[in-house]
Protein backbone atom coordinates (compact mmCIF):
# COMPACT_ATOMS: atom_id res chain seq x y z
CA UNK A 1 78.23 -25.05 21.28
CA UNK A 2 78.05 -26.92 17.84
CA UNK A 3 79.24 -30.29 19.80
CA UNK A 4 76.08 -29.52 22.21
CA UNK A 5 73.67 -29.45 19.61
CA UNK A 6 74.74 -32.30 17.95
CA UNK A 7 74.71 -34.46 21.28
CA UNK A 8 71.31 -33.18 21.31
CA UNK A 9 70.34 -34.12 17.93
CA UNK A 10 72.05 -37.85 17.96
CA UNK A 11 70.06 -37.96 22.08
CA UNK A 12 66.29 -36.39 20.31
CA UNK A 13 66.36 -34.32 23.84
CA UNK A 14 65.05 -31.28 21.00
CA UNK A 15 62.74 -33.82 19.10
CA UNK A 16 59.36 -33.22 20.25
CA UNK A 17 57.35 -36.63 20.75
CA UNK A 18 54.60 -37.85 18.55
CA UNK A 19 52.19 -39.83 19.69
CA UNK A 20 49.02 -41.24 18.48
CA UNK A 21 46.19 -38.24 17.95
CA UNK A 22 43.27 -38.76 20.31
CA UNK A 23 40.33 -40.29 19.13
CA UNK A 24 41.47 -42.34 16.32
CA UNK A 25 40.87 -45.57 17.78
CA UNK A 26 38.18 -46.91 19.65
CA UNK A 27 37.39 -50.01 22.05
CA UNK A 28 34.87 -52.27 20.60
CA UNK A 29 31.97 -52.75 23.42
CA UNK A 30 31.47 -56.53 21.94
CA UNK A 31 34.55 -58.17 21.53
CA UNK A 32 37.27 -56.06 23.04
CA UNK A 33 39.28 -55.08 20.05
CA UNK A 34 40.46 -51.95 19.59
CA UNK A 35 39.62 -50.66 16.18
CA UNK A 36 40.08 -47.86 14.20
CA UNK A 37 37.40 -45.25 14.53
CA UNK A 38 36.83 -44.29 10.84
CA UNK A 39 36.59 -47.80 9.64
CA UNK A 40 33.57 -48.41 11.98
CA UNK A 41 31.98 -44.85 11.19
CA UNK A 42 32.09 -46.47 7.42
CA UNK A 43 30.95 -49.51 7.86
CA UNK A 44 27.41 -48.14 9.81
CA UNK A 45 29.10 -47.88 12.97
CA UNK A 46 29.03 -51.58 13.40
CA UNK A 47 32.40 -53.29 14.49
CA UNK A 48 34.42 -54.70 11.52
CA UNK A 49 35.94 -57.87 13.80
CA UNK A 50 32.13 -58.93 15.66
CA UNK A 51 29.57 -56.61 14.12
CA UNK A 52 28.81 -54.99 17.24
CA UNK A 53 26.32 -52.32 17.20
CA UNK A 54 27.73 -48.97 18.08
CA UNK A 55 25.62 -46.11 19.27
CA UNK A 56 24.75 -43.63 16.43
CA UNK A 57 23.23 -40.10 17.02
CA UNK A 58 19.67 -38.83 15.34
CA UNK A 59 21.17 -37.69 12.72
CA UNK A 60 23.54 -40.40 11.82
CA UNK A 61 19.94 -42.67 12.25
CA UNK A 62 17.80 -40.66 9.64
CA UNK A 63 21.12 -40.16 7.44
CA UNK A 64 21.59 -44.26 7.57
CA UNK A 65 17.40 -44.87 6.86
CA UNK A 66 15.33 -42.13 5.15
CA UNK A 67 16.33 -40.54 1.81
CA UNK A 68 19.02 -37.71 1.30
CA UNK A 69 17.62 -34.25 2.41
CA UNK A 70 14.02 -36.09 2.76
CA UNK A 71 13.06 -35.58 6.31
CA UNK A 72 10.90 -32.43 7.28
CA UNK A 73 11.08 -32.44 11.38
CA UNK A 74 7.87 -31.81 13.25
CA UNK A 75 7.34 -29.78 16.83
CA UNK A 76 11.10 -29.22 16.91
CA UNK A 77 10.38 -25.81 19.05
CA UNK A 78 8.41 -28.38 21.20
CA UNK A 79 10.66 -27.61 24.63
CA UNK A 80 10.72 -29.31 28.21
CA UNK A 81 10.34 -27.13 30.95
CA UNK A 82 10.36 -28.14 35.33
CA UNK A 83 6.75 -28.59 36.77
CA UNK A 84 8.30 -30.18 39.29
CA UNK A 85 11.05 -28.01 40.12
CA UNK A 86 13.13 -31.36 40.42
CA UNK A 87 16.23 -31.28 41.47
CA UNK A 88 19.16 -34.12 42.24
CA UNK A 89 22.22 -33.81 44.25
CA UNK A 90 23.56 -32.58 41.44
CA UNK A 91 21.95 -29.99 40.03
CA UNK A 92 18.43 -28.90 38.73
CA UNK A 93 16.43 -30.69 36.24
CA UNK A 94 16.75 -27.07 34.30
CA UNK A 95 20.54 -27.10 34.15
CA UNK A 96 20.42 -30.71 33.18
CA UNK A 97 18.10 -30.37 30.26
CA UNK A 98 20.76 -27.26 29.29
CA UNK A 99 23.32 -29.14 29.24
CA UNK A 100 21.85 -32.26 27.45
CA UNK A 101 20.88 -29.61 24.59
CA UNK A 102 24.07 -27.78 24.36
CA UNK A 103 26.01 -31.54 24.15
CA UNK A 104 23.70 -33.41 21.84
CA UNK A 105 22.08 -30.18 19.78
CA UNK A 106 19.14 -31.32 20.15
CA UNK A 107 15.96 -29.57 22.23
CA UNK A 108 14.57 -32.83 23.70
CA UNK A 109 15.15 -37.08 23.44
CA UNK A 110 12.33 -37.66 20.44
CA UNK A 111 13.00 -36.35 16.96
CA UNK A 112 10.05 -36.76 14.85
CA UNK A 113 8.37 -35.87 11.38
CA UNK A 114 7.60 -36.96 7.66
CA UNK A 115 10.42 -38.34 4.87
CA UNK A 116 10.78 -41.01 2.46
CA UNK A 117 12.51 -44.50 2.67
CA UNK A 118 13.87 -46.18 -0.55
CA UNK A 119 11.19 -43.21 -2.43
CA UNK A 120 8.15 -44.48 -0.10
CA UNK A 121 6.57 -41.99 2.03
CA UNK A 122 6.33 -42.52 5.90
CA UNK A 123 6.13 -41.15 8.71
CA UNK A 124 9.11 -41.64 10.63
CA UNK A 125 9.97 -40.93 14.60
CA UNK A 126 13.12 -42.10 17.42
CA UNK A 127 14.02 -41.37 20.44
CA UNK A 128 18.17 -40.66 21.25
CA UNK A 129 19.66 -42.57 23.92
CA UNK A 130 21.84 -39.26 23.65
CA UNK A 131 19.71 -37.21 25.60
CA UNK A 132 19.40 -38.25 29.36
CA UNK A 133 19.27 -41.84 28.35
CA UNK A 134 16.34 -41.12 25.50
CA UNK A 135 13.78 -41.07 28.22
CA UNK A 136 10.08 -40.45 27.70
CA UNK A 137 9.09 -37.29 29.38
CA UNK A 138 6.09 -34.86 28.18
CA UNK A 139 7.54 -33.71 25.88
CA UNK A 140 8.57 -36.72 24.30
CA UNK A 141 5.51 -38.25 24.91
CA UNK A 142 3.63 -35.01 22.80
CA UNK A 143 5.85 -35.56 19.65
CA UNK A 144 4.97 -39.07 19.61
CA UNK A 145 1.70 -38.81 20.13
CA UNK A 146 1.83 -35.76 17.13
CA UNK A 147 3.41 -37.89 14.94
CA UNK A 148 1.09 -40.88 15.00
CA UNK A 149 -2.03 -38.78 14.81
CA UNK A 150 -0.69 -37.18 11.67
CA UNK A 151 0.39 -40.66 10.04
CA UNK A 152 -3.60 -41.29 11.10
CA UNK A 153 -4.49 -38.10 8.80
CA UNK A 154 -2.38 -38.72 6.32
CA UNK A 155 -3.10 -42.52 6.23
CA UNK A 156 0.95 -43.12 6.07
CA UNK A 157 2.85 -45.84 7.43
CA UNK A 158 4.72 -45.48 10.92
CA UNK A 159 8.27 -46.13 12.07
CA UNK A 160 9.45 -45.43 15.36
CA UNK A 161 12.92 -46.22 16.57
CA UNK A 162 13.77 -46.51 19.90
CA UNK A 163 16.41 -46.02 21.89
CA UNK A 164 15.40 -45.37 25.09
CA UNK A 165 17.62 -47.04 27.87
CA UNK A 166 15.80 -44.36 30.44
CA UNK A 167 12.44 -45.51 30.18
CA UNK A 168 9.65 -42.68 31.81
CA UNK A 169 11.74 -39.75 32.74
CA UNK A 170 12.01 -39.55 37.01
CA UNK A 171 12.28 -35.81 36.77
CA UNK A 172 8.34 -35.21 35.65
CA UNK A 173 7.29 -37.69 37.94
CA UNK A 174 3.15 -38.99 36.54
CA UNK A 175 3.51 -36.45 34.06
CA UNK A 176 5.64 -38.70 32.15
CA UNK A 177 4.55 -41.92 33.41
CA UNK A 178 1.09 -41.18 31.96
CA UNK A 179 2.95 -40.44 28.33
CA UNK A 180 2.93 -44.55 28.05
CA UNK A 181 -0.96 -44.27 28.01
CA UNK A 182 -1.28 -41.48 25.81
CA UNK A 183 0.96 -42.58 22.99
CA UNK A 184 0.02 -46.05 23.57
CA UNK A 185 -4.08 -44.95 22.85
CA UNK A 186 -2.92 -42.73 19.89
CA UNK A 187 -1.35 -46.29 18.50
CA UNK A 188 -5.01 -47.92 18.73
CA UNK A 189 -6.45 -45.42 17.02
CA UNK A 190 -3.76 -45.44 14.40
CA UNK A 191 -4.12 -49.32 14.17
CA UNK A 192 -8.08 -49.02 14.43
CA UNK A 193 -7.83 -46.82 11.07
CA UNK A 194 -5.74 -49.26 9.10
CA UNK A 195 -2.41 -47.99 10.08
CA UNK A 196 1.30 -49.73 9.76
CA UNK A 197 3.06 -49.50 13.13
CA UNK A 198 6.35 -50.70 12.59
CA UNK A 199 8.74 -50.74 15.67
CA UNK A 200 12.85 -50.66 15.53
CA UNK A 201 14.39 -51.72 19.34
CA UNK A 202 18.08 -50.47 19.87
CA UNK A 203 20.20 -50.84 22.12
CA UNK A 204 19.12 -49.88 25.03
CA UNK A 205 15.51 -49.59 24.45
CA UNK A 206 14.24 -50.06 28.46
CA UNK A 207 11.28 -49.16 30.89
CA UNK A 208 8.18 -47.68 30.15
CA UNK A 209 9.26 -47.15 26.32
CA UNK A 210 9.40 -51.01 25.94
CA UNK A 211 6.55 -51.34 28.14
CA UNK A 212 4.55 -48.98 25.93
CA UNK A 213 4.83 -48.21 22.42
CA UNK A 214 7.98 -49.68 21.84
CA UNK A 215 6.37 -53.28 22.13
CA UNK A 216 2.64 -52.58 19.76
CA UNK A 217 3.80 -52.84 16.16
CA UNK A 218 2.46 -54.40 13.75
CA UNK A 219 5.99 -55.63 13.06
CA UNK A 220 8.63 -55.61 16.10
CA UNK A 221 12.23 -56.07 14.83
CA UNK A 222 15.45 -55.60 16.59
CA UNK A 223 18.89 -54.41 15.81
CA UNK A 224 21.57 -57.74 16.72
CA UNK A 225 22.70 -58.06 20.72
CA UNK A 226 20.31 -55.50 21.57
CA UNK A 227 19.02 -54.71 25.29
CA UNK A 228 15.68 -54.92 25.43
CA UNK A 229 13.55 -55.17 28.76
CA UNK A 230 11.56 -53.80 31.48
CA UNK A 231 13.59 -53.68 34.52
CA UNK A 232 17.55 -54.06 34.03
CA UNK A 233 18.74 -57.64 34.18
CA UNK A 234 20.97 -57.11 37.96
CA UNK A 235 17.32 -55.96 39.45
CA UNK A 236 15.63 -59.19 38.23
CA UNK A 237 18.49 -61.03 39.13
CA UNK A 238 18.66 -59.59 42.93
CA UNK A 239 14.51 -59.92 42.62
CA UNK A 240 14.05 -63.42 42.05
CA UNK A 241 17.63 -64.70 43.72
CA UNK A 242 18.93 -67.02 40.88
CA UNK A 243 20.92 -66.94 38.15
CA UNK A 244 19.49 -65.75 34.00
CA UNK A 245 20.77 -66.77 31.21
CA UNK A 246 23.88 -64.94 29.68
CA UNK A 247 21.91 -63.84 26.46
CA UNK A 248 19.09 -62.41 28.87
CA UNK A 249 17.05 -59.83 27.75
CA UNK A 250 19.05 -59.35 24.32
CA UNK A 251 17.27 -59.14 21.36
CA UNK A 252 18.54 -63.44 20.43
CA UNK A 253 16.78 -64.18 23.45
CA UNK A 254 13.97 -62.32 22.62
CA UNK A 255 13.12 -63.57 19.81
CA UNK A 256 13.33 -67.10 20.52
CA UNK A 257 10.26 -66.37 22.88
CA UNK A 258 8.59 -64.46 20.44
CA UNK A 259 8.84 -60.82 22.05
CA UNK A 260 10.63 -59.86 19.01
CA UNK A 261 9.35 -60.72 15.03
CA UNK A 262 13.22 -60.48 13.23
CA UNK A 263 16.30 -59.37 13.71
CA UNK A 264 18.28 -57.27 11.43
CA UNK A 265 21.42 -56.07 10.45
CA UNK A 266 21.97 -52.23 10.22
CA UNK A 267 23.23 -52.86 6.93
CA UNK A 268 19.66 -54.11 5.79
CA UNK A 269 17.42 -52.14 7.55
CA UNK A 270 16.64 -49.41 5.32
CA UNK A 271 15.96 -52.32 2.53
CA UNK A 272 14.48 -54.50 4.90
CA UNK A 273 11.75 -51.75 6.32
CA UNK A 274 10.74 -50.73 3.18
CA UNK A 275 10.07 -54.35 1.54
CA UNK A 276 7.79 -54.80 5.05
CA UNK A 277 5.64 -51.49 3.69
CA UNK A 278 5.86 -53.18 0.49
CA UNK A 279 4.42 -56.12 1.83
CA UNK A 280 1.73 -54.42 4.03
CA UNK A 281 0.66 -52.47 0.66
CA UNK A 282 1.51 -49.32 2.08
């Protein structure tokens, strides 16, 4: 029995394995590398080897912009609900909107409300590519519209950041295609009152949010290698039959043809927005 175990032992048939836990490293989207998950959450979830741009969550967004423990949400019991009684192959527009809020923890795609950036008081919004592709439905479209009419009455500047890769939501059919007007006519009456609009594009920020609101600031800068566009770049391709550029409808393209204002770094953003209300004498 003794000889057993130790032909066992000297064989590891009693060792149990170790392997590498789950989720410690990740596949960079950019450049291919595989890197190591808690470098990139500390270095603003940007790549360390090409500075790709990693998807961050609302939270992770105010945390990384507005000041600690600054932001006072607005309309958060603001919830979607079915006119349509829409339903996929899949399942009901209902059970989908469940299980968006149960995964994400939040009650809709927009988060909106008032903080501070760098100690200057604004009036801050975003829609979550998180939630069914951050698309605009009503109630998305309400919280924007909210949140620019109070930056109106409180004469306060306005940042939206948006990362919508959804654009209007299909499951509220007009109802959320006319959301593009209404926020869109809340932003002239914002800018007809003296208002700062500035606008932040993400990656993806598609459809009728870059059709709309996303494209009327004052100032329109863009995170690096972002996707910005109407219809997706296979459509047009297939559309007008011939080949696009490689950088098409990224944010480098963009803003050779003047779509865009700047581009920035999520490392200077924060410091970057609030020298713009600086300059703007906000």
């Amino acid at each position: 029995m003794a000889r057993a175990n130790t032909q066992a032992w000297l064989t590891h048939e009693d060792r149990k394995k170790r392997g590498v836990p789950e989720g410690l490293w990740l596949a960079c989207n950019g450049c291919g590398a595989t890197v190591y998950r808690k470098q990139v959450e500390e270095n603003l979830a940007c790549c360390p080897e090409c500075d790709h741009h990693f998807y961050v969550n609302s939270a992770t967004r105010i945390a990384q912009l507005l000041d600690e423990d600054s932001f006072e949400e607005w309309d958060a019991g603001l919830l979607p609900c079915d006119p349509l009684e829409f339903a996929d192959q899949r399942k009901s527009y209902t059970e989908r909107i469940s299980a968006e809020q149960q995964k994400t923890g939040l009650t809709e795609a927009c988060v909106a409300g008032r903080g501070y950036m760098r100690g200057r008081p604004l009036v801050f919004a975003l829609t979550d590519s998180g939630f069914i592709m951050g698309s605009m439905g009503s109630v998305v479209g309400e919280k924007l519209t909210r949140a620019i009419e109070q930056a109106t009455r409180l004469q306060l500047p306005l940042v939206i950041v948006s990362g919508s890769g959804g654009g209007a939501r299909m499951h509220e059919g007009i109802l959320s295609l006319m959301q593009m007007g209404k926020v869109s006519a809340a932003l002239a009456r914002f800018d007809q009152a003296g208002g700062l609009f500035i606008s932040v594009l993400t990656n993806p920020t598609m459809g009728g949010v870059a059709a709309s609101f996303a494209s009327l600031g004052d100032f329109v800068v863009a995170e690096p290698k972002a996707l910005i566009g109407f219809a997706g770049p296979r459509v047009i391709k297939n559309t007008v039959n011939m080949e696009l550029p490689d950088d098409f409808q990224t944010s480098e393209f963009l803003l050779q043809y003047g779509f865009i204002d700047r581009i920035i770094r999520r490392h200077d953003l924060r410091s970057e927005l609030a020298r713009l209300i600086d300059y703007c004498g906000h």
